[in-house]
Each structure stands twice: as structure tokens, then as C-alpha cells.
PDB file of N, CA and C in Angstrom:
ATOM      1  N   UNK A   1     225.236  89.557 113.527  1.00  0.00           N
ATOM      2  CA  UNK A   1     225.671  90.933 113.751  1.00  0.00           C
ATOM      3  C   UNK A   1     227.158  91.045 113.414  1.00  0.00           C
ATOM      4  N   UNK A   2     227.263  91.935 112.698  1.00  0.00           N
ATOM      5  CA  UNK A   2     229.388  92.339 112.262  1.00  0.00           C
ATOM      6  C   UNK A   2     230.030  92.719 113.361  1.00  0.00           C
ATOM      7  N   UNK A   3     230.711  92.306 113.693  1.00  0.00           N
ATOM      8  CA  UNK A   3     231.872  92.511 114.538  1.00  0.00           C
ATOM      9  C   UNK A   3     233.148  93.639 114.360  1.00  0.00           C
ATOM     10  N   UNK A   4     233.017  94.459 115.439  1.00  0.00           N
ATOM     11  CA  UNK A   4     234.541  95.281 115.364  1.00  0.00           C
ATOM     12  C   UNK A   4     235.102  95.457 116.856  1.00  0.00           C
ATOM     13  N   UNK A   5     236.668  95.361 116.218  1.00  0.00           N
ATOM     14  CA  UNK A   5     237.601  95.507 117.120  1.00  0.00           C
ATOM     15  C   UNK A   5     237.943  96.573 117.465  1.00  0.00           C
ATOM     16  N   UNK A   6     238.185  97.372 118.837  1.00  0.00           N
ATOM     17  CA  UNK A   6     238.383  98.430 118.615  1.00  0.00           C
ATOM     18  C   UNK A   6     239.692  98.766 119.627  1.00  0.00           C
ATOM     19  N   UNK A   7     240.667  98.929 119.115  1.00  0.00           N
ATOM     20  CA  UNK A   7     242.368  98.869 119.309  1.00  0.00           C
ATOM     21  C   UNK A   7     243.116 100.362 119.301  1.00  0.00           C
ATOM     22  N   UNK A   8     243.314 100.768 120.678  1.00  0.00           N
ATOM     23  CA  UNK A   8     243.648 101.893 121.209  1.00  0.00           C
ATOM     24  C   UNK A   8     243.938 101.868 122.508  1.00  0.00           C
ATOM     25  N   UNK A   9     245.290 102.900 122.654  1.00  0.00           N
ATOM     26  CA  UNK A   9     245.792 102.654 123.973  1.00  0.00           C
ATOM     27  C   UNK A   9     244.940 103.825 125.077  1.00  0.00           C
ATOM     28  N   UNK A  10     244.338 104.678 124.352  1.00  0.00           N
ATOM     29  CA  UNK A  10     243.619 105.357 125.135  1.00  0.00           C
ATOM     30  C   UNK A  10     242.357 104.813 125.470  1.00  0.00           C
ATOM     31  N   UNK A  11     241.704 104.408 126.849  1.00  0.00           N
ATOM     32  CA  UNK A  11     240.606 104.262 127.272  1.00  0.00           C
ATOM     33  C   UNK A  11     239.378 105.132 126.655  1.00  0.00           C
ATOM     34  N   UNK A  12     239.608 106.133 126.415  1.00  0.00           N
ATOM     35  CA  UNK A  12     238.659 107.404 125.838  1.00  0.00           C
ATOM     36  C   UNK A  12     238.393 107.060 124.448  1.00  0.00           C
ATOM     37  N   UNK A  13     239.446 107.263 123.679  1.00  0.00           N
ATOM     38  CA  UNK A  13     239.358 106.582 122.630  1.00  0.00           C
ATOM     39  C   UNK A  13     238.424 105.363 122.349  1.00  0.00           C
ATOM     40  N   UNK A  14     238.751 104.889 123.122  1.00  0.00           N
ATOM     41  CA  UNK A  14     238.405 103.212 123.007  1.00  0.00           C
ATOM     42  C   UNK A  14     236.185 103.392 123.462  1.00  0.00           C
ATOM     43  N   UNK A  15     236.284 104.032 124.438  1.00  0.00           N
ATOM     44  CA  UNK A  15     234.772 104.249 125.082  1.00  0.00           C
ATOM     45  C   UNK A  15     233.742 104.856 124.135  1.00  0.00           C
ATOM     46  N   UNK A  16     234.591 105.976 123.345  1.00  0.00           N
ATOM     47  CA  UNK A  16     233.726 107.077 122.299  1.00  0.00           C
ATOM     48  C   UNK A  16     233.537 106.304 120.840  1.00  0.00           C
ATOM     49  N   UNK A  17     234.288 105.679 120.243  1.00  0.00           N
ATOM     50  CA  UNK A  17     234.775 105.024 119.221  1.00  0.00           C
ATOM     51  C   UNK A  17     233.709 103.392 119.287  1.00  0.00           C
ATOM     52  N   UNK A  18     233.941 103.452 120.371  1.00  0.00           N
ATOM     53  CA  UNK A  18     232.676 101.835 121.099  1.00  0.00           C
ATOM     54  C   UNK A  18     231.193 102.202 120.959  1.00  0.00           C
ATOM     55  N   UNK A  19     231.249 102.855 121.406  1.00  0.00           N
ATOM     56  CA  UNK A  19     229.532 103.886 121.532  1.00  0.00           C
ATOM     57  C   UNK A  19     229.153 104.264 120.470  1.00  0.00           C
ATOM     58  N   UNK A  20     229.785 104.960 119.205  1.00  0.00           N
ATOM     59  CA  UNK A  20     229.556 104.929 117.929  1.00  0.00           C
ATOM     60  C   UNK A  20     229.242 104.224 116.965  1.00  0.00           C
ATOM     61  N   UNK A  21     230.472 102.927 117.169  1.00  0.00           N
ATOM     62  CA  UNK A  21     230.098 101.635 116.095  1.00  0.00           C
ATOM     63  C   UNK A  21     229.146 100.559 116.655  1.00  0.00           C
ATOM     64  N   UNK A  22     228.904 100.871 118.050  1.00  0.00           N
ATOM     65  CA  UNK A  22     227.281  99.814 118.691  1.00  0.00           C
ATOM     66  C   UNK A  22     226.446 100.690 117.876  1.00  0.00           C
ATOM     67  N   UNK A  23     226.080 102.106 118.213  1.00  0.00           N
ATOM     68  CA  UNK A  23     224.911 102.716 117.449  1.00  0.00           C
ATOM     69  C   UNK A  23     224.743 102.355 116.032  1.00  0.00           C
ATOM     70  N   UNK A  24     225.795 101.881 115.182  1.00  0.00           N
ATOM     71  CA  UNK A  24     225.768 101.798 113.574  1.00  0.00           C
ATOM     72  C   UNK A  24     225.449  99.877 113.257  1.00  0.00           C
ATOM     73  N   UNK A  25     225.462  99.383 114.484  1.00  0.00           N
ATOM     74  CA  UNK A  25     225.162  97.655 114.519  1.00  0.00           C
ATOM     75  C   UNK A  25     225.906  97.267 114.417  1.00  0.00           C
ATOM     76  N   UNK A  26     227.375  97.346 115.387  1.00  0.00           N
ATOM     77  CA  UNK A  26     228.077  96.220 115.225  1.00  0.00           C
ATOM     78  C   UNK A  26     228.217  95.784 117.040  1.00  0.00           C
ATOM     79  N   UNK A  27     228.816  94.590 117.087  1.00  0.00           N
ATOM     80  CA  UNK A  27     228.434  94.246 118.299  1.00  0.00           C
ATOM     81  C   UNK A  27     230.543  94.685 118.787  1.00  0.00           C
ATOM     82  N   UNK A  28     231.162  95.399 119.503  1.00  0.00           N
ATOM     83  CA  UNK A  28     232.376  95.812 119.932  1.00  0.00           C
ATOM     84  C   UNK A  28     233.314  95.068 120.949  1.00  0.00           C
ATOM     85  N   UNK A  29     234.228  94.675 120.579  1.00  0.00           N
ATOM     86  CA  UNK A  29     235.441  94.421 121.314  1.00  0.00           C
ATOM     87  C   UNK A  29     236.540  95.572 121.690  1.00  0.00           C
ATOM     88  N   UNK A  30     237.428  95.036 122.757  1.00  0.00           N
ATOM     89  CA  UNK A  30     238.301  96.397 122.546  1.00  0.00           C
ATOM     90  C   UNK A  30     239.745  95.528 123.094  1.00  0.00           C
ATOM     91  N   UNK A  31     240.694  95.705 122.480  1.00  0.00           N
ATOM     92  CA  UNK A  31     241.853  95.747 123.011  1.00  0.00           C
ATOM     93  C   UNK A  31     242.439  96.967 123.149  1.00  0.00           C
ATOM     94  N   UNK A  32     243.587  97.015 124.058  1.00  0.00           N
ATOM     95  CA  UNK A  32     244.723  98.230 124.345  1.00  0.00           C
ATOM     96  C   UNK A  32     245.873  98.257 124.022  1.00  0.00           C
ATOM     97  N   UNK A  33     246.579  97.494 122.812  1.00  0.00           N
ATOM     98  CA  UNK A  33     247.668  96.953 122.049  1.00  0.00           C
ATOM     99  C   UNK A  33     247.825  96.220 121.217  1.00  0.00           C
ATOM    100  N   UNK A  34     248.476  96.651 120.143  1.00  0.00           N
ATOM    101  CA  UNK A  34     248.962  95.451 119.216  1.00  0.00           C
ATOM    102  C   UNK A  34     248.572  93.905 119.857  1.00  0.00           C
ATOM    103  N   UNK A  35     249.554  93.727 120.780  1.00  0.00           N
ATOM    104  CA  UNK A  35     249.726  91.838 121.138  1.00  0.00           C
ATOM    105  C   UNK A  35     248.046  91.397 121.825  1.00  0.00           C
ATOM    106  N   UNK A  36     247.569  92.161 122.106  1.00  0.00           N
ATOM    107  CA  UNK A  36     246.292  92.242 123.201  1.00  0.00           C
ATOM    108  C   UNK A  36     245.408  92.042 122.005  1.00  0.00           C
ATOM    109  N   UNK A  37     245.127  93.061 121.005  1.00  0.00           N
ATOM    110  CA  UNK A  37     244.780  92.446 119.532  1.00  0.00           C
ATOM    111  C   UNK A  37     244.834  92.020 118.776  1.00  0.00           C
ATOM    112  N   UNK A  38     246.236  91.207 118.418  1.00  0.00           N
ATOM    113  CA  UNK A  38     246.182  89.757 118.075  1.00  0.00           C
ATOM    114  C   UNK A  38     245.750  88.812 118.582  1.00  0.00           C
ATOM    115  N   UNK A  39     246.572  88.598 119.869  1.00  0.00           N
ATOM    116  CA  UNK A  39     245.410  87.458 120.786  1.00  0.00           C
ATOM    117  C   UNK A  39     244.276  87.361 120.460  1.00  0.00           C
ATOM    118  N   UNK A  40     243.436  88.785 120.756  1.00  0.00           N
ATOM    119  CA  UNK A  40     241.724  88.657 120.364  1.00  0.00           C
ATOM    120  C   UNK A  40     241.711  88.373 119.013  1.00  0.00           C
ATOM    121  N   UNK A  41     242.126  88.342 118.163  1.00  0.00           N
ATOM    122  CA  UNK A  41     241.816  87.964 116.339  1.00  0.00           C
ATOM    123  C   UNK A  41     242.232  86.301 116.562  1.00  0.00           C
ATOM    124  N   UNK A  42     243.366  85.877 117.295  1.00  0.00           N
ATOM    125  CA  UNK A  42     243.347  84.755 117.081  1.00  0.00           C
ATOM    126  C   UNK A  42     242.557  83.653 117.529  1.00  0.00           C
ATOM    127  N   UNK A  43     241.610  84.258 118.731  1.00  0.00           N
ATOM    128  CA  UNK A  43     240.268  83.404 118.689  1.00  0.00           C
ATOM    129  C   UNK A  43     238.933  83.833 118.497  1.00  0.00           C
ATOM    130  N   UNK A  44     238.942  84.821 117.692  1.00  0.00           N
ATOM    131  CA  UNK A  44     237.820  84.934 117.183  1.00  0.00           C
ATOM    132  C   UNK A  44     237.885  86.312 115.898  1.00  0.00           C
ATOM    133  N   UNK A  45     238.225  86.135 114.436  1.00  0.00           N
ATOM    134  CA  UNK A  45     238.587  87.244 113.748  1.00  0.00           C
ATOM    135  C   UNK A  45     237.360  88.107 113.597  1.00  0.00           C
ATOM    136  N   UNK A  46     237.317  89.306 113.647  1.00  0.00           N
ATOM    137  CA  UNK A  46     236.565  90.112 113.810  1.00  0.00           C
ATOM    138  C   UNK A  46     236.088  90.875 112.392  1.00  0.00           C
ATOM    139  N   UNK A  47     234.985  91.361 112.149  1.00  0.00           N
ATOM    140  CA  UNK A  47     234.667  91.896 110.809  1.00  0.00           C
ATOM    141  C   UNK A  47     235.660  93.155 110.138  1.00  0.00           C
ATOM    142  N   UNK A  48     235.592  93.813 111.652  1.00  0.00           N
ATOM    143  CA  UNK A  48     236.421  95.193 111.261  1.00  0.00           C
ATOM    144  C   UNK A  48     236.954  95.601 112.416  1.00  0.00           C
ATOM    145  N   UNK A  49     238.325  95.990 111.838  1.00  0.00           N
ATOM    146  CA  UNK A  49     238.920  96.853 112.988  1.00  0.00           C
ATOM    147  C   UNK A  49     239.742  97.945 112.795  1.00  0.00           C
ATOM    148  N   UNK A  50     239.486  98.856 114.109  1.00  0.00           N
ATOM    149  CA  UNK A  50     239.544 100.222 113.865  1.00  0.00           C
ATOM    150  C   UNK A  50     241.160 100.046 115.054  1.00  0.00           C
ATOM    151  N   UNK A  51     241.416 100.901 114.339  1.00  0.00           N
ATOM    152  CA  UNK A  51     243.009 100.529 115.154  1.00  0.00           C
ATOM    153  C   UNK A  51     243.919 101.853 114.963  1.00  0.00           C
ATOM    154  N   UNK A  52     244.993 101.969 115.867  1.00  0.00           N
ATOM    155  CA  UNK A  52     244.902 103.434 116.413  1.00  0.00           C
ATOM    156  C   UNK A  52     246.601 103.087 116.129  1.00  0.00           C
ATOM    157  N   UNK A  53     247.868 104.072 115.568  1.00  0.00           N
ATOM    158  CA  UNK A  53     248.860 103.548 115.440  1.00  0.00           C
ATOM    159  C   UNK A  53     249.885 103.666 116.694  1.00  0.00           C
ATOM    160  N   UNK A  54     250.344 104.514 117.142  1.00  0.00           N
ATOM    161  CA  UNK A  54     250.926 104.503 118.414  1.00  0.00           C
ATOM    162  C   UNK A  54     250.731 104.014 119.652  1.00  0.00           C
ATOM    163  N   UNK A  55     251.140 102.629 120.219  1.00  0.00           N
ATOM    164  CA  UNK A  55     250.655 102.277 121.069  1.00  0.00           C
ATOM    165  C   UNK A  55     252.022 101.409 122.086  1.00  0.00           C
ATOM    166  N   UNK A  56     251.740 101.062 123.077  1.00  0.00           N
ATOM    167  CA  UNK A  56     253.228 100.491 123.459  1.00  0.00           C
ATOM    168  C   UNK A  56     253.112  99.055 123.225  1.00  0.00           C
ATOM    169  N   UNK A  57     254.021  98.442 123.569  1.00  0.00           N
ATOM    170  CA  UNK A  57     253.684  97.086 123.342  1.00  0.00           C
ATOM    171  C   UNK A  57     254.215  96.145 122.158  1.00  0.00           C
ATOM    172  N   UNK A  58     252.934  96.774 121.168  1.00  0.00           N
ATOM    173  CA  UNK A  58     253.316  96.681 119.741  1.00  0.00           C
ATOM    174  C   UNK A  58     252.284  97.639 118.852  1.00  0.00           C
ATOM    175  N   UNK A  59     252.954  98.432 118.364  1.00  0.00           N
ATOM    176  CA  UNK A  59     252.323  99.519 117.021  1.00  0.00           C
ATOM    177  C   UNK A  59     251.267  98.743 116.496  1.00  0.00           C
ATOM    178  N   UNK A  60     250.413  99.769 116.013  1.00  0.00           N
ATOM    179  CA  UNK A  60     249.325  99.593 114.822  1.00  0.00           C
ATOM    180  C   UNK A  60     249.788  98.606 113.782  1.00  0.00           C
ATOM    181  N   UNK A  61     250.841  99.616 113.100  1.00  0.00           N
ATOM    182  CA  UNK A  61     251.609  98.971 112.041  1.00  0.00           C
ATOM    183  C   UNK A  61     252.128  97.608 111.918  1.00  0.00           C
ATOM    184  N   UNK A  62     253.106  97.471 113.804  1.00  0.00           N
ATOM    185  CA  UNK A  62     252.915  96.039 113.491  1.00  0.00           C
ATOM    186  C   UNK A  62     252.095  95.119 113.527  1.00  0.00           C
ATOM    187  N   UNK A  63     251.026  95.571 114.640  1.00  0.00           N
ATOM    188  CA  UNK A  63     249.644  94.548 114.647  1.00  0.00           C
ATOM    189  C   UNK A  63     249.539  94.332 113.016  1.00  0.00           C
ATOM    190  N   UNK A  64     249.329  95.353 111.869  1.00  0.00           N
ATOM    191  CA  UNK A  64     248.847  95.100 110.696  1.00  0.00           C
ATOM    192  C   UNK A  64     249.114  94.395 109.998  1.00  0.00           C
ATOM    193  N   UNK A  65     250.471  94.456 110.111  1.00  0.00           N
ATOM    194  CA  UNK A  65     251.572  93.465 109.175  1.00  0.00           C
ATOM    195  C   UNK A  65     251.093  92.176 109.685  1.00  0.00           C
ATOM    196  N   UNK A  66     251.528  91.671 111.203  1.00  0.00           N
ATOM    197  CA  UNK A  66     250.925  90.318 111.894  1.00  0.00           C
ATOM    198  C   UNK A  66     249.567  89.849 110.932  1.00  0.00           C
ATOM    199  N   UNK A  67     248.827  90.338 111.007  1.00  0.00           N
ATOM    200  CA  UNK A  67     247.745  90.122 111.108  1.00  0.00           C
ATOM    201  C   UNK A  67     247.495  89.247 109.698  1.00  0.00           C
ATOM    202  N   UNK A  68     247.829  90.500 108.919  1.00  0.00           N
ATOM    203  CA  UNK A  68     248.102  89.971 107.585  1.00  0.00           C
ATOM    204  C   UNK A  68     248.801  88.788 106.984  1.00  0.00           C
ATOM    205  N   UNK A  69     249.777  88.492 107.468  1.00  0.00           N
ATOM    206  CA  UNK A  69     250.455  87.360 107.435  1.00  0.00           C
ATOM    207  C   UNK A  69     249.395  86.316 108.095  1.00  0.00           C
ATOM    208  N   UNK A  70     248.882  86.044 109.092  1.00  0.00           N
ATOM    209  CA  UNK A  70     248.164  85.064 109.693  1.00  0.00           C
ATOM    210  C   UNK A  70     246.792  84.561 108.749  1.00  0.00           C
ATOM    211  N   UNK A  71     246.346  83.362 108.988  1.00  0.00           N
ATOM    212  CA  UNK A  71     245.676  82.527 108.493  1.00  0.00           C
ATOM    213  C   UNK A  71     244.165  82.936 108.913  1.00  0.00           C
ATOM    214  N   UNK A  72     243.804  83.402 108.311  1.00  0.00           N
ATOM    215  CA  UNK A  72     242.249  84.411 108.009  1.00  0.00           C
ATOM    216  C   UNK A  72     242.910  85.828 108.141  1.00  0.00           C
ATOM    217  N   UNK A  73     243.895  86.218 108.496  1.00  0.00           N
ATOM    218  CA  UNK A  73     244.018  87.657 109.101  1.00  0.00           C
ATOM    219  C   UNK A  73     243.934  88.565 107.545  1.00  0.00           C
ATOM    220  N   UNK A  74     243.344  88.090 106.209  1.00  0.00           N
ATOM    221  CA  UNK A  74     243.542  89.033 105.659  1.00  0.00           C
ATOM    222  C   UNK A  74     241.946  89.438 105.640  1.00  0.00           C
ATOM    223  N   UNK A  75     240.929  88.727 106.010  1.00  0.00           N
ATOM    224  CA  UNK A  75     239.633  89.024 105.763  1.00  0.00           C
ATOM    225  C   UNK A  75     239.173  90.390 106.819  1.00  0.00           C
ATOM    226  N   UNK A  76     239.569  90.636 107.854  1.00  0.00           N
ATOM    227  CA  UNK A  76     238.856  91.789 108.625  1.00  0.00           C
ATOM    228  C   UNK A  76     239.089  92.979 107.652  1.00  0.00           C
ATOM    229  N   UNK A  77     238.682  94.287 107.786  1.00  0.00           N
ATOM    230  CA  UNK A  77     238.431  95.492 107.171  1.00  0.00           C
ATOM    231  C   UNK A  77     239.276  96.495 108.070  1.00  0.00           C
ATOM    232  N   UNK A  78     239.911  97.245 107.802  1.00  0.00           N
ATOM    233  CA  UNK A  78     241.140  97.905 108.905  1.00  0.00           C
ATOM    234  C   UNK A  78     241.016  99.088 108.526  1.00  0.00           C
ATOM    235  N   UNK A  79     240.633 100.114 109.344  1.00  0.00           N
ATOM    236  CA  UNK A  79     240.684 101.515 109.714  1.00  0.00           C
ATOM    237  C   UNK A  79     241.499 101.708 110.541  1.00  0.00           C
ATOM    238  N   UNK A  80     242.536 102.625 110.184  1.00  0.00           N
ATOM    239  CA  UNK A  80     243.627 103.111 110.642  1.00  0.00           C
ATOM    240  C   UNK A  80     243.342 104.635 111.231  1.00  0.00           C
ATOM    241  N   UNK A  81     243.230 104.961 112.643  1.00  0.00           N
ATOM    242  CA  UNK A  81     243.133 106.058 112.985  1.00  0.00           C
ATOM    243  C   UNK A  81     244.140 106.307 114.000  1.00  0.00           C
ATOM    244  N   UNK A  82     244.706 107.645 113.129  1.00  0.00           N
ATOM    245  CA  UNK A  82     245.814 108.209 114.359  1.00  0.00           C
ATOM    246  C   UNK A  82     246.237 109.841 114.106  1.00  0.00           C
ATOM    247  N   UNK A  83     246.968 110.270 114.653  1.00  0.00           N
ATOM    248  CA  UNK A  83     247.083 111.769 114.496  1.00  0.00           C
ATOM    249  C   UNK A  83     248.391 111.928 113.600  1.00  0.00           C
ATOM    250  N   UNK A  84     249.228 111.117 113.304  1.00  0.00           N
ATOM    251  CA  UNK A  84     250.293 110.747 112.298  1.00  0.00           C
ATOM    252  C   UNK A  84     249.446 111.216 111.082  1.00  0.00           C
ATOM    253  N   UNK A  85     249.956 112.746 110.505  1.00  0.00           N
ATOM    254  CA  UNK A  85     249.481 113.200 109.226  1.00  0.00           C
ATOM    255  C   UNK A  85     250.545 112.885 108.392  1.00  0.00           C
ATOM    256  N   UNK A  86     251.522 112.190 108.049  1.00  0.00           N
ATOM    257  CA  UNK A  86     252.262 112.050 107.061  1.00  0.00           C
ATOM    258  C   UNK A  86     251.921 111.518 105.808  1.00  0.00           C
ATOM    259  N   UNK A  87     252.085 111.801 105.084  1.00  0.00           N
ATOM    260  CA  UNK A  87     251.796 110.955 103.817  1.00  0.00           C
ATOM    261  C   UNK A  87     252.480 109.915 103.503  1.00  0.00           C
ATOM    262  N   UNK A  88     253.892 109.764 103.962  1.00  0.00           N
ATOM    263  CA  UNK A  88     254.627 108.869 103.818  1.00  0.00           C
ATOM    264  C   UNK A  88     253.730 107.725 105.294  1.00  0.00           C
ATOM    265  N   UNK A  89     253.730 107.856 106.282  1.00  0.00           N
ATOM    266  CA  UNK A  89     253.120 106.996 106.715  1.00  0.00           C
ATOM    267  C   UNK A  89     251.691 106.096 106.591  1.00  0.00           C
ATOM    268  N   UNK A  90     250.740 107.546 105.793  1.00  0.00           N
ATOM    269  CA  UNK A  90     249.429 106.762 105.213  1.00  0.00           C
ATOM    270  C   UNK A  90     249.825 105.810 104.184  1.00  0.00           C
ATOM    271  N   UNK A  91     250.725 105.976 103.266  1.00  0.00           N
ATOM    272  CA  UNK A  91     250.776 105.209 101.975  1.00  0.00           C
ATOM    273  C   UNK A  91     251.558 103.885 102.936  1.00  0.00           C
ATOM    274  N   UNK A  92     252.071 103.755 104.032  1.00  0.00           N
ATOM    275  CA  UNK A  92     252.477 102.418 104.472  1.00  0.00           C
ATOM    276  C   UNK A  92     251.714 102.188 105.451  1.00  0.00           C
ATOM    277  N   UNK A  93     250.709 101.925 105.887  1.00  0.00           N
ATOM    278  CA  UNK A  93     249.768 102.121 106.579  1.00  0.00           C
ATOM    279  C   UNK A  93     248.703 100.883 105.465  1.00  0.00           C
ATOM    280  N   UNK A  94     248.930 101.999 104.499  1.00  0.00           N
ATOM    281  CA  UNK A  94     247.876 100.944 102.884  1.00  0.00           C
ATOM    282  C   UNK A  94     248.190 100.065 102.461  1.00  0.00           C
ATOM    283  N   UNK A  95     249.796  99.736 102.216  1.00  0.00           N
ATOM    284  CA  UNK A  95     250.681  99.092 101.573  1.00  0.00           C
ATOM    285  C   UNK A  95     251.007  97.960 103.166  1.00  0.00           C
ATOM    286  N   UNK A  96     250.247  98.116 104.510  1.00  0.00           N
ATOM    287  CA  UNK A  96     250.275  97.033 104.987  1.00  0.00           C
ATOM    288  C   UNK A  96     248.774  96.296 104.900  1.00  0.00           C
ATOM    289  N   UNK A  97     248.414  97.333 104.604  1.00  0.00           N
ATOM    290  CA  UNK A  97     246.645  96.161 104.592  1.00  0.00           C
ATOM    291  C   UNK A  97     245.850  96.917 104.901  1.00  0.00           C
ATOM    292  N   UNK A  98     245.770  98.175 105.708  1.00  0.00           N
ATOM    293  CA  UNK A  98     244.966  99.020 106.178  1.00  0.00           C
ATOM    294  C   UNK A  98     243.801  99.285 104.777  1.00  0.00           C
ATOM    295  N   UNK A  99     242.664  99.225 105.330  1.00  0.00           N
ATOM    296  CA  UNK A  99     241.820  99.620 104.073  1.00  0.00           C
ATOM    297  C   UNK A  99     241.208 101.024 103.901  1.00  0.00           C
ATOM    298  N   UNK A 100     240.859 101.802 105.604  1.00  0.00           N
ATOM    299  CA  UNK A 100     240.384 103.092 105.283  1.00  0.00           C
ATOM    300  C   UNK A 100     242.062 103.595 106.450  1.00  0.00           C
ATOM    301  N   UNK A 101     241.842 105.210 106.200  1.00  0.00           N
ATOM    302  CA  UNK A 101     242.815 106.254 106.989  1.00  0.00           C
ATOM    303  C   UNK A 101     241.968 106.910 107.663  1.00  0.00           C
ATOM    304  N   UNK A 102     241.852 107.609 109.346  1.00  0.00           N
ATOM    305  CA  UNK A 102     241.630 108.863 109.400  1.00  0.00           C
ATOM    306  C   UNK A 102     242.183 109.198 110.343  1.00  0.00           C
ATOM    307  N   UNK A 103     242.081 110.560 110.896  1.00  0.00           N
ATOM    308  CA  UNK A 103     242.695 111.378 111.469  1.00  0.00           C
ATOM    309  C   UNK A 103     241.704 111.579 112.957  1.00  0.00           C
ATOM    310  N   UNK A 104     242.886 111.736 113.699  1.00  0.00           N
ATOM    311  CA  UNK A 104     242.165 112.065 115.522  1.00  0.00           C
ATOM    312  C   UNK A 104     242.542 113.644 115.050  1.00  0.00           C
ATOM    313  N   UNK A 105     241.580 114.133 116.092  1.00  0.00           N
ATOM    314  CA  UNK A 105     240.416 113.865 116.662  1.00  0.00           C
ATOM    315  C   UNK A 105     239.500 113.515 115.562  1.00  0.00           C
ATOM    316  N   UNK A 106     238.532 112.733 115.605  1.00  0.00           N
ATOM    317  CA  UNK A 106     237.165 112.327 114.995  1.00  0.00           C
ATOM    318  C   UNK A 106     236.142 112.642 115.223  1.00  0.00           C
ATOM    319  N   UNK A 107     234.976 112.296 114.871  1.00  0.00           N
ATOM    320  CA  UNK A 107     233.832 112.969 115.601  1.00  0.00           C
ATOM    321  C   UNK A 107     232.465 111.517 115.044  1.00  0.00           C
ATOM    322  N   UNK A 108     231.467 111.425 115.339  1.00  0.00           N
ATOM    323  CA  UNK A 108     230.336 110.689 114.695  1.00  0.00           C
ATOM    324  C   UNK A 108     230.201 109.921 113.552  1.00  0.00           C
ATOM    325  N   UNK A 109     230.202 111.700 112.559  1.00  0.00           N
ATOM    326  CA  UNK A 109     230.035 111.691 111.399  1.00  0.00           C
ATOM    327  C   UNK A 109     231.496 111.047 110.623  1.00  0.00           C
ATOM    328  N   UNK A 110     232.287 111.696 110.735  1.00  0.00           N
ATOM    329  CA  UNK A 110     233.703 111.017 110.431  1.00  0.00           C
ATOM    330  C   UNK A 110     233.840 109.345 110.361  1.00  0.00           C
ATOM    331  N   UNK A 111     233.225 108.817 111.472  1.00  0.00           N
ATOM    332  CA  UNK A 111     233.531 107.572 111.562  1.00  0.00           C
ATOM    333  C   UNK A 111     232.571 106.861 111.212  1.00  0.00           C
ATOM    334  N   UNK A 112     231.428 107.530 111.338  1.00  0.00           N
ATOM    335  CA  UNK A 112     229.996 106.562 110.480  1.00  0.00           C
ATOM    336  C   UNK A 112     230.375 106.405 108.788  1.00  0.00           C
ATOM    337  N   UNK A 113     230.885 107.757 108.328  1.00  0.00           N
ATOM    338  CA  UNK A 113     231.255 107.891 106.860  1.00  0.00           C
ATOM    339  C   UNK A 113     232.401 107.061 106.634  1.00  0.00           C
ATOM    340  N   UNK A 114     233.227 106.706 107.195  1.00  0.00           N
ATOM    341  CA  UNK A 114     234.565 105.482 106.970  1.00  0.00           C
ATOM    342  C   UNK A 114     233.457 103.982 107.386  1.00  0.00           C
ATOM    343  N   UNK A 115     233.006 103.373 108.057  1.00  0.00           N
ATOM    344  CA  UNK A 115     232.080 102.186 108.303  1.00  0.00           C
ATOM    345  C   UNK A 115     231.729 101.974 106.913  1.00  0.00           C
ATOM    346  N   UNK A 116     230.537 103.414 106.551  1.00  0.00           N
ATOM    347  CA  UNK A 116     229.746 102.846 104.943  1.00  0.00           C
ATOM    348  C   UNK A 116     230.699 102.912 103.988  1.00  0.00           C
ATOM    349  N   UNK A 117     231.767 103.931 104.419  1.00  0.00           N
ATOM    350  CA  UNK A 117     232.797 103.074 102.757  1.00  0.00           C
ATOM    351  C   UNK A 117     233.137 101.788 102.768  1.00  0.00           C
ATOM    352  N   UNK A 118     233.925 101.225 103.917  1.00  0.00           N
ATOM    353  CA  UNK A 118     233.992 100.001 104.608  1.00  0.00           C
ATOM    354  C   UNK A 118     233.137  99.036 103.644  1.00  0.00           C
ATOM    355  N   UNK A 119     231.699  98.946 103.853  1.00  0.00           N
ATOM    356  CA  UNK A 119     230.466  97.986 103.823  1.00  0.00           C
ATOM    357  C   UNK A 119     229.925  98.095 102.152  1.00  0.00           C
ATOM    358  N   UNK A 120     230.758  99.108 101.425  1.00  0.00           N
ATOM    359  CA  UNK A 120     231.137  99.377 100.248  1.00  0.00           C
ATOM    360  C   UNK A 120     231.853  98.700  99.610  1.00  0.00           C
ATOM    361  N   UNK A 121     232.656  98.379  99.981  1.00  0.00           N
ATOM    362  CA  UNK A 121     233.957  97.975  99.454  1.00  0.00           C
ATOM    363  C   UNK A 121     233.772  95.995  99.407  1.00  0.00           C
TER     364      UNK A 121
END
């Protein structure tokens, strides 16, 4: 079964976003921070992770960068979801490793349609 991480400082986030990617077959983890989701990648890297950019601790962004640098950390699949509409921030967002973008609020369909590009790619 594929594995995803699911990395958000909101509990809600984290519950609705969980419930979605079990229904689509993946089996779910969750951290509540950057450092909280590294830890979890560093014992066990996960297929995909959906990761949320504002968080305390340590940012999306930097989790991404980390991650990337680390030894398997370039193989997971990274969906970047946050309410940050900038364009200047999506294009560094990509340019750290992130593979899909979307935007909060989300809904089902939104996030089932980022998974199959995902499993595309």
C-alpha cells in the first residue's frame, strides 16, 4: 500500500485531508511541523507528501529543502498546499522540490485530481 504524509499545523486540516487520501488507498501518517516531519521521513520515507506551508517550528519550505538534501529524501512526491497565492512563492515552492501546488480551501475532488497527476508522473 503507498504511503502519505500528511503535514499541517491545523488538526482539521490534517483529519479532512487523512480521510480523503485513506479513501483513494493510501495508508496516512500525520505530522504537525516541519521538524515533526522530518523525524517521520527519517525512519520511514513515505510515498507522498502533502504538506501545508506555514507552520511554526519549521516552514513547509524548509521541511522541503531538508528533505531534499537528505539521503532518499528526493524520492517522496510533494504536494504543496497552502493559501499563499503568490506566484513568486509557487515557482519556489517548485524550484525546492515540490511536485504538485494547491490552494486551501480544497475540497475531494481537488485533491483526488492532484494524487492521479501525482501517480502520473
Amino acid at each position: 500500500m503507498k504511503t502519505c504524509l500528511v503535514v499541517d499545523d491545523s488538526s482539521v486540516i490534517r483529519k479532512v485531508a487523512r480521510r480523503i487520501i485513506e479513501d483513494i488507498g493510501y495508508e496516512v501518517d500525520e505530522a504537525e511541523d516541519g521538524r515533526d516531519a522530518f523525524e517521520k521521513c527519517a525512519k520511514s520515507m513515505p510515498d507522498t507528501i502533502f504538506l501545508d506551508w506555514n507552520m511554526p517550528v519549521m516552514s513547509g519550505i524548509e521541511f522541503l529543502k531538508e528533505l531534499r538534501s537528505y539521503v532518499g529524501g528526493e524520492t517522496p512526491k510533494v504536494i504543496f498546499c497552502t493559501t499563499e497565492n503568490d506566484v513568486g512563492q509557487i515557482a519556489m515552492a517548485l524550484k525546492a522540490g515540490a511536485n504538485e501546488y494547491m490552494m486551501k480551501p480544497f475540497d475531494r475532488d481537488i485533491l483526488e485530481q492532484k494524487f492521479l497527476l501525482l501517480d502520473q508522473k
